[in-house]
C-alpha atoms as a PDB file:
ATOM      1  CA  UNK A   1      25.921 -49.271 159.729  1.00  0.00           C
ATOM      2  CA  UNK A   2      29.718 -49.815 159.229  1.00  0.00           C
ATOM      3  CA  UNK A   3      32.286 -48.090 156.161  1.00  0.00           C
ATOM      4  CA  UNK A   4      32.568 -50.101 153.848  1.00  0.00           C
ATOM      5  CA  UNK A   5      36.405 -50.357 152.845  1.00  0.00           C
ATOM      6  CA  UNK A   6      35.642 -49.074 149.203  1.00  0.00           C
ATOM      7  CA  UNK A   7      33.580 -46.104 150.611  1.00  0.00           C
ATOM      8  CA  UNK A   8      36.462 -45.026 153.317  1.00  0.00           C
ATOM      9  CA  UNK A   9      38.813 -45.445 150.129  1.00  0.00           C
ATOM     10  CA  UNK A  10      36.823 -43.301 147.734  1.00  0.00           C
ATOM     11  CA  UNK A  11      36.202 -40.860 151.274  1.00  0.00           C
ATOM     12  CA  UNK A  12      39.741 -40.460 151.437  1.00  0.00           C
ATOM     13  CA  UNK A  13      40.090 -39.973 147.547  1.00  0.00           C
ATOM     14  CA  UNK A  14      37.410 -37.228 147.360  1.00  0.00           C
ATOM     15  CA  UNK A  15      39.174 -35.200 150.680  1.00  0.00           C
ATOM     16  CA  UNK A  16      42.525 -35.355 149.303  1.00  0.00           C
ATOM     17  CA  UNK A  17      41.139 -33.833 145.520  1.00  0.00           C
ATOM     18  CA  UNK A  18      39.473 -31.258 147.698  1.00  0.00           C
ATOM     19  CA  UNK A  19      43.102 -30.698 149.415  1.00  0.00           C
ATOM     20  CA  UNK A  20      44.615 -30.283 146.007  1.00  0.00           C
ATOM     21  CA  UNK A  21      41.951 -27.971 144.329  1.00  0.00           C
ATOM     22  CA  UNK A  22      42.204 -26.332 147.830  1.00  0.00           C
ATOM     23  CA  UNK A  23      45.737 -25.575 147.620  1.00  0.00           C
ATOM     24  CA  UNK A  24      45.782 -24.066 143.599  1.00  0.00           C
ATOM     25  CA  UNK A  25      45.936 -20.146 142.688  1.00  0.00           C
ATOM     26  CA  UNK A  26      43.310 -19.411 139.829  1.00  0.00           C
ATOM     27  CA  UNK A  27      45.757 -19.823 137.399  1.00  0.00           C
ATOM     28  CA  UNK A  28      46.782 -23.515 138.005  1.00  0.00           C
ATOM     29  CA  UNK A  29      42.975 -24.051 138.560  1.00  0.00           C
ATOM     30  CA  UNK A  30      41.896 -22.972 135.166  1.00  0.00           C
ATOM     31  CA  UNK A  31      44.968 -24.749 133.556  1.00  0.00           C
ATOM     32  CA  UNK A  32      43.573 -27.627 135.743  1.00  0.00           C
ATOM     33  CA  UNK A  33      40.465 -27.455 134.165  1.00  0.00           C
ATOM     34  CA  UNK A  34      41.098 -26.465 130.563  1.00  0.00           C
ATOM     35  CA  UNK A  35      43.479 -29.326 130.405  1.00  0.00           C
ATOM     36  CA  UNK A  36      40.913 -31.966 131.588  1.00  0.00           C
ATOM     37  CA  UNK A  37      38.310 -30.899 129.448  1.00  0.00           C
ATOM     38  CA  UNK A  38      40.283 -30.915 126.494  1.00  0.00           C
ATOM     39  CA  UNK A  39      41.524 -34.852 127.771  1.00  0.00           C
ATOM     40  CA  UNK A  40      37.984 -35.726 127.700  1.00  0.00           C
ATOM     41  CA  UNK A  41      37.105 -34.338 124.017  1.00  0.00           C
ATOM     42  CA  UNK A  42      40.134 -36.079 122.469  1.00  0.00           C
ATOM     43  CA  UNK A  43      37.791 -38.341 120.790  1.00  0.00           C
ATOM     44  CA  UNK A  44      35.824 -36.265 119.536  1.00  0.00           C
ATOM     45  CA  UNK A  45      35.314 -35.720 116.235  1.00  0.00           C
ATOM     46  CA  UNK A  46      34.004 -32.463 114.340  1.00  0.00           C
ATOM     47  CA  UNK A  47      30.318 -32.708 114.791  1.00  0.00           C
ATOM     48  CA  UNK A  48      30.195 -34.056 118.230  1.00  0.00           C
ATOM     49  CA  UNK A  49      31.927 -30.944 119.106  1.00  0.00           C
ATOM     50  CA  UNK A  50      29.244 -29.122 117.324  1.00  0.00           C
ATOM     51  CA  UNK A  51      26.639 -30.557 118.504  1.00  0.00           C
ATOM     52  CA  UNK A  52      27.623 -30.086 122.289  1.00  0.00           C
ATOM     53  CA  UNK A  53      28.524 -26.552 121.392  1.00  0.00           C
ATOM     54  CA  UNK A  54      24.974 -26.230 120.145  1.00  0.00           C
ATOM     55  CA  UNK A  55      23.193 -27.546 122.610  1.00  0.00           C
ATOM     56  CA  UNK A  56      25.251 -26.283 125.416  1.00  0.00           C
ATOM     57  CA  UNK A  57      25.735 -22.412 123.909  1.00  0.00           C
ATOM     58  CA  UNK A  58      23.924 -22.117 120.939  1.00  0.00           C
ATOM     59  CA  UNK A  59      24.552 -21.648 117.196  1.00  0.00           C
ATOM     60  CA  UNK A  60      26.230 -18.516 117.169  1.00  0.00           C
ATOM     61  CA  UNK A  61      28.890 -19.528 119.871  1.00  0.00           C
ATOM     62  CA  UNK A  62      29.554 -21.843 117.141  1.00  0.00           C
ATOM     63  CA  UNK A  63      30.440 -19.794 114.619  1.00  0.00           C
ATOM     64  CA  UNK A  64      32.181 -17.755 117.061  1.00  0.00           C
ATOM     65  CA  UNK A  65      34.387 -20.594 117.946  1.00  0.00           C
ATOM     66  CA  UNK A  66      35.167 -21.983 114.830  1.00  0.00           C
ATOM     67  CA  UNK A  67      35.590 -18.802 111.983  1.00  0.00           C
END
C-alpha cells in the first residue's frame, strides 16, 4: 500500500503542528488555545453559549460566568 500524496501532505502538516506546540512555554500555549477557542465561538450567539456551558459544566458555571 503506497502514500497517497494528500496523506504525506496532511503527515507532514500534523508533524510540523506537533513541532510548533512542541516548541511553546505554557504561556504562549494557553494564549494559543484561549485565542482559538474564542475564533471558533465568534458566531455564537447568547444561548448557544449557554447551552454548551450547560451541557459541558453545568448550570451554576453559568451563572458563575456570566453575573
Amino acid at each position: 500500500m503506497t502514500i497517497t500524496q494528500t496523506e504525506q501532505i496532511e503527515g507532514l502538516k500534523q508533524r510540523y503542528a506537533e513541532m510548533i506546540v512542541e516548541g511553546m512555554d505554557m504561556n504562549t500555549l494557553i494564549t494559543f488555545a484561549v485565542d482559538g477557542i474564542v475564533e471558533n465561538l465568534k458566531g455564537y450567539k447568547i444561548d448557544d453559549i449557554k447551552e454548551e456551558i450547560i451541557d459541558c459544566y453545568g448550570v451554576e458555571t453559568w451563572f458563575d460566568l456570566n453575573p
